[in-house]
C-alpha atoms as a PDB file:
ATOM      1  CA  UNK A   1     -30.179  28.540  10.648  1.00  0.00           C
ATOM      2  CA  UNK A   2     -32.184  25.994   8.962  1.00  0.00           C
ATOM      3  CA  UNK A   3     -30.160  22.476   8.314  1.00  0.00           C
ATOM      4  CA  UNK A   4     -30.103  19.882   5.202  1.00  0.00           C
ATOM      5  CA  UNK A   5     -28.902  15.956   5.482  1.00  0.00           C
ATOM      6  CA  UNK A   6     -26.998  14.770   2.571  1.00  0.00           C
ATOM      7  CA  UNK A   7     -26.135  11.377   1.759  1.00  0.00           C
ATOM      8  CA  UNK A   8     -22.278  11.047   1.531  1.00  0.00           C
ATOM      9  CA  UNK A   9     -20.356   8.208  -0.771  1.00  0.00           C
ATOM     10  CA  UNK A  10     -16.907   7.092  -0.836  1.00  0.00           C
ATOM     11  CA  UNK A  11     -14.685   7.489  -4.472  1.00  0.00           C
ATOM     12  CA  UNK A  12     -16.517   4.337  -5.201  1.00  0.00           C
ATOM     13  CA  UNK A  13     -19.904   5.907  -4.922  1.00  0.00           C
ATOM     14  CA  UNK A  14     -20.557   3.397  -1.714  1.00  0.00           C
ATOM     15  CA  UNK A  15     -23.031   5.087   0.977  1.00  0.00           C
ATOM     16  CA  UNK A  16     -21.006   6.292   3.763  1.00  0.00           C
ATOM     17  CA  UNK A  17     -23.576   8.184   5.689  1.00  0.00           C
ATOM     18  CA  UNK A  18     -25.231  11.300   6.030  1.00  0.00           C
ATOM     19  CA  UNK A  19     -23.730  15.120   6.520  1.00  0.00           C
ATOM     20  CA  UNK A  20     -25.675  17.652   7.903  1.00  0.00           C
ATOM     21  CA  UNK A  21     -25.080  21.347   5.784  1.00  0.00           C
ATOM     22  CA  UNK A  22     -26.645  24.122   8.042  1.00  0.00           C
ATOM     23  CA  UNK A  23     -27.735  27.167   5.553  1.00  0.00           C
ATOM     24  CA  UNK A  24     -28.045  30.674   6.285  1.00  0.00           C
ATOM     25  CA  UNK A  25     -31.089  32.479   4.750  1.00  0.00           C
ATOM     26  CA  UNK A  26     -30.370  31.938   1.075  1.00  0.00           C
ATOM     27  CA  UNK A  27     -29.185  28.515  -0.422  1.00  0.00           C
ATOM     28  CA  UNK A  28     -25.840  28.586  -2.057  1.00  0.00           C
ATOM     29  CA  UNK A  29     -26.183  26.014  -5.176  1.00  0.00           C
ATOM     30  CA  UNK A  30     -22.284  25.371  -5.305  1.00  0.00           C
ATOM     31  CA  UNK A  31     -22.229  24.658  -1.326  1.00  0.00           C
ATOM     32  CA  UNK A  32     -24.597  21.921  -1.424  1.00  0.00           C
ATOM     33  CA  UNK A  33     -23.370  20.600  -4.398  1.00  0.00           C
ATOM     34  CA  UNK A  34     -20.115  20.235  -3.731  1.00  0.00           C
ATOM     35  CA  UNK A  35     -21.050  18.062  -0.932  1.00  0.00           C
ATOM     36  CA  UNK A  36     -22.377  15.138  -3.558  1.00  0.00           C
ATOM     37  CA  UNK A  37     -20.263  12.937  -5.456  1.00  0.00           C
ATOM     38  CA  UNK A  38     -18.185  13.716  -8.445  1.00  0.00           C
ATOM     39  CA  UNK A  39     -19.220  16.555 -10.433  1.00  0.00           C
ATOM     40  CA  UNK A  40     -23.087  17.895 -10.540  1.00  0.00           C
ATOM     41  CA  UNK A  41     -23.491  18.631 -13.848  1.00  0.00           C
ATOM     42  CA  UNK A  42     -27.216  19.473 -13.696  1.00  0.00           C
ATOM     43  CA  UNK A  43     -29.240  22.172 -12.190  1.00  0.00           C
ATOM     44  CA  UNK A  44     -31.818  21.359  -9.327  1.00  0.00           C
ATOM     45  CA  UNK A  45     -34.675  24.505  -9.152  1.00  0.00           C
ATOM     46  CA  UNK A  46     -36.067  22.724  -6.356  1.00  0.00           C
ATOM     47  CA  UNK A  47     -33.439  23.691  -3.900  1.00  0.00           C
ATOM     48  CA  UNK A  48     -34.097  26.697  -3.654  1.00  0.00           C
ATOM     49  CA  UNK A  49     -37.448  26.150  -2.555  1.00  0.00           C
ATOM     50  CA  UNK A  50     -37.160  22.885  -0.516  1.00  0.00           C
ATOM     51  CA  UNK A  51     -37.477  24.367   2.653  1.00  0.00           C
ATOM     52  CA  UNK A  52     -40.767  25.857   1.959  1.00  0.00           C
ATOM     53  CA  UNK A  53     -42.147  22.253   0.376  1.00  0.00           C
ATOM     54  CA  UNK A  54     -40.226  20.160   3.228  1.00  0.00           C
ATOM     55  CA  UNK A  55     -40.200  17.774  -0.106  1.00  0.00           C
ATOM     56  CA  UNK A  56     -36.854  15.562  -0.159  1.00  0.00           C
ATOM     57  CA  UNK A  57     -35.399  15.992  -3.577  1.00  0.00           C
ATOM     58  CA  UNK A  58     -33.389  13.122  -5.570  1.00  0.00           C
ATOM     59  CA  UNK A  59     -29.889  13.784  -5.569  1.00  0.00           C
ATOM     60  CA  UNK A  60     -29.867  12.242  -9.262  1.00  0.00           C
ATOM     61  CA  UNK A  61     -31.641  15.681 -10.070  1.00  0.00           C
ATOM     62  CA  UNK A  62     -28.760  17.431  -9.506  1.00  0.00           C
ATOM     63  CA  UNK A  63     -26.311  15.147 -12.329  1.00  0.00           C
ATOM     64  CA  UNK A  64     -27.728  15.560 -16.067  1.00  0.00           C
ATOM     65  CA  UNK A  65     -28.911  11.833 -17.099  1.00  0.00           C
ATOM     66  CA  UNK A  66     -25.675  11.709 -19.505  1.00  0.00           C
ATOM     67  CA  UNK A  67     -23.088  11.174 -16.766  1.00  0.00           C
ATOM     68  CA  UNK A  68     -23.371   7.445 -17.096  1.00  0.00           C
ATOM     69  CA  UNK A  69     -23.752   4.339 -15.039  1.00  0.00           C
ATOM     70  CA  UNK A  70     -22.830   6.058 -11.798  1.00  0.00           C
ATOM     71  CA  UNK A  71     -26.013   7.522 -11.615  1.00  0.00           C
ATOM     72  CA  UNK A  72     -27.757   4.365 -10.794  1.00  0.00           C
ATOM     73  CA  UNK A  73     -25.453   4.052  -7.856  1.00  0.00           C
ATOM     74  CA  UNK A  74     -26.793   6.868  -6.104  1.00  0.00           C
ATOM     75  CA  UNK A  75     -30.515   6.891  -7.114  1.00  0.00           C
ATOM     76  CA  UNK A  76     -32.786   6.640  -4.363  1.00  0.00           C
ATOM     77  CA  UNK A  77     -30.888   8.960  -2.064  1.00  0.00           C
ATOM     78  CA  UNK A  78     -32.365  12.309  -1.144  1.00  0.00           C
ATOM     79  CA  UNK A  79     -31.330  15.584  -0.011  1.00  0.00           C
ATOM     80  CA  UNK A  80     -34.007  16.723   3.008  1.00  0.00           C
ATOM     81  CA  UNK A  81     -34.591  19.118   5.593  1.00  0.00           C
ATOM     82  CA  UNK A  82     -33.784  18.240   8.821  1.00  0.00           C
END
């Protein structure tokens, strides 16, 4: 099993630390993003391959850029392989 770290935030989109999501051979989209806050709206590609570019991705990828404010809450926080 490989394993990704996701940053975790409160209802207030506050960092409240990391979760660790082990994956099986194929990345489920939904099961990583239900583990961000409030409701992804976009669609990351690079998840699907992040394990063979070890790159960390922006979790703002995942939210399309018409959410609102929130979204400059949470930049800066990445989704990586552990």
């Amino acid at each position: 099993m490989k394993k990704l770290v996701i940053p975790k935030f409160d209802e207030n989109l506050k960092f409240t630390g990391y979760k660790i999501v082990e994956v099986k051979e194929k990345i489920d989209y939904s099961e990583i993003a239900q583990e961000l806050p409030g409701i992804p709206q976009g669609y990351c590609e690079e998840i699907h391959t992040i394990f063979e570019t070890k790159k960390p991705i922006e979790i703002t990828n995942f939210y399309d850029p018409r959410q609102g404010k929130g979204l400059r809450k949470i930049k800066g926080f990445y989704i990586a392989v552990m």
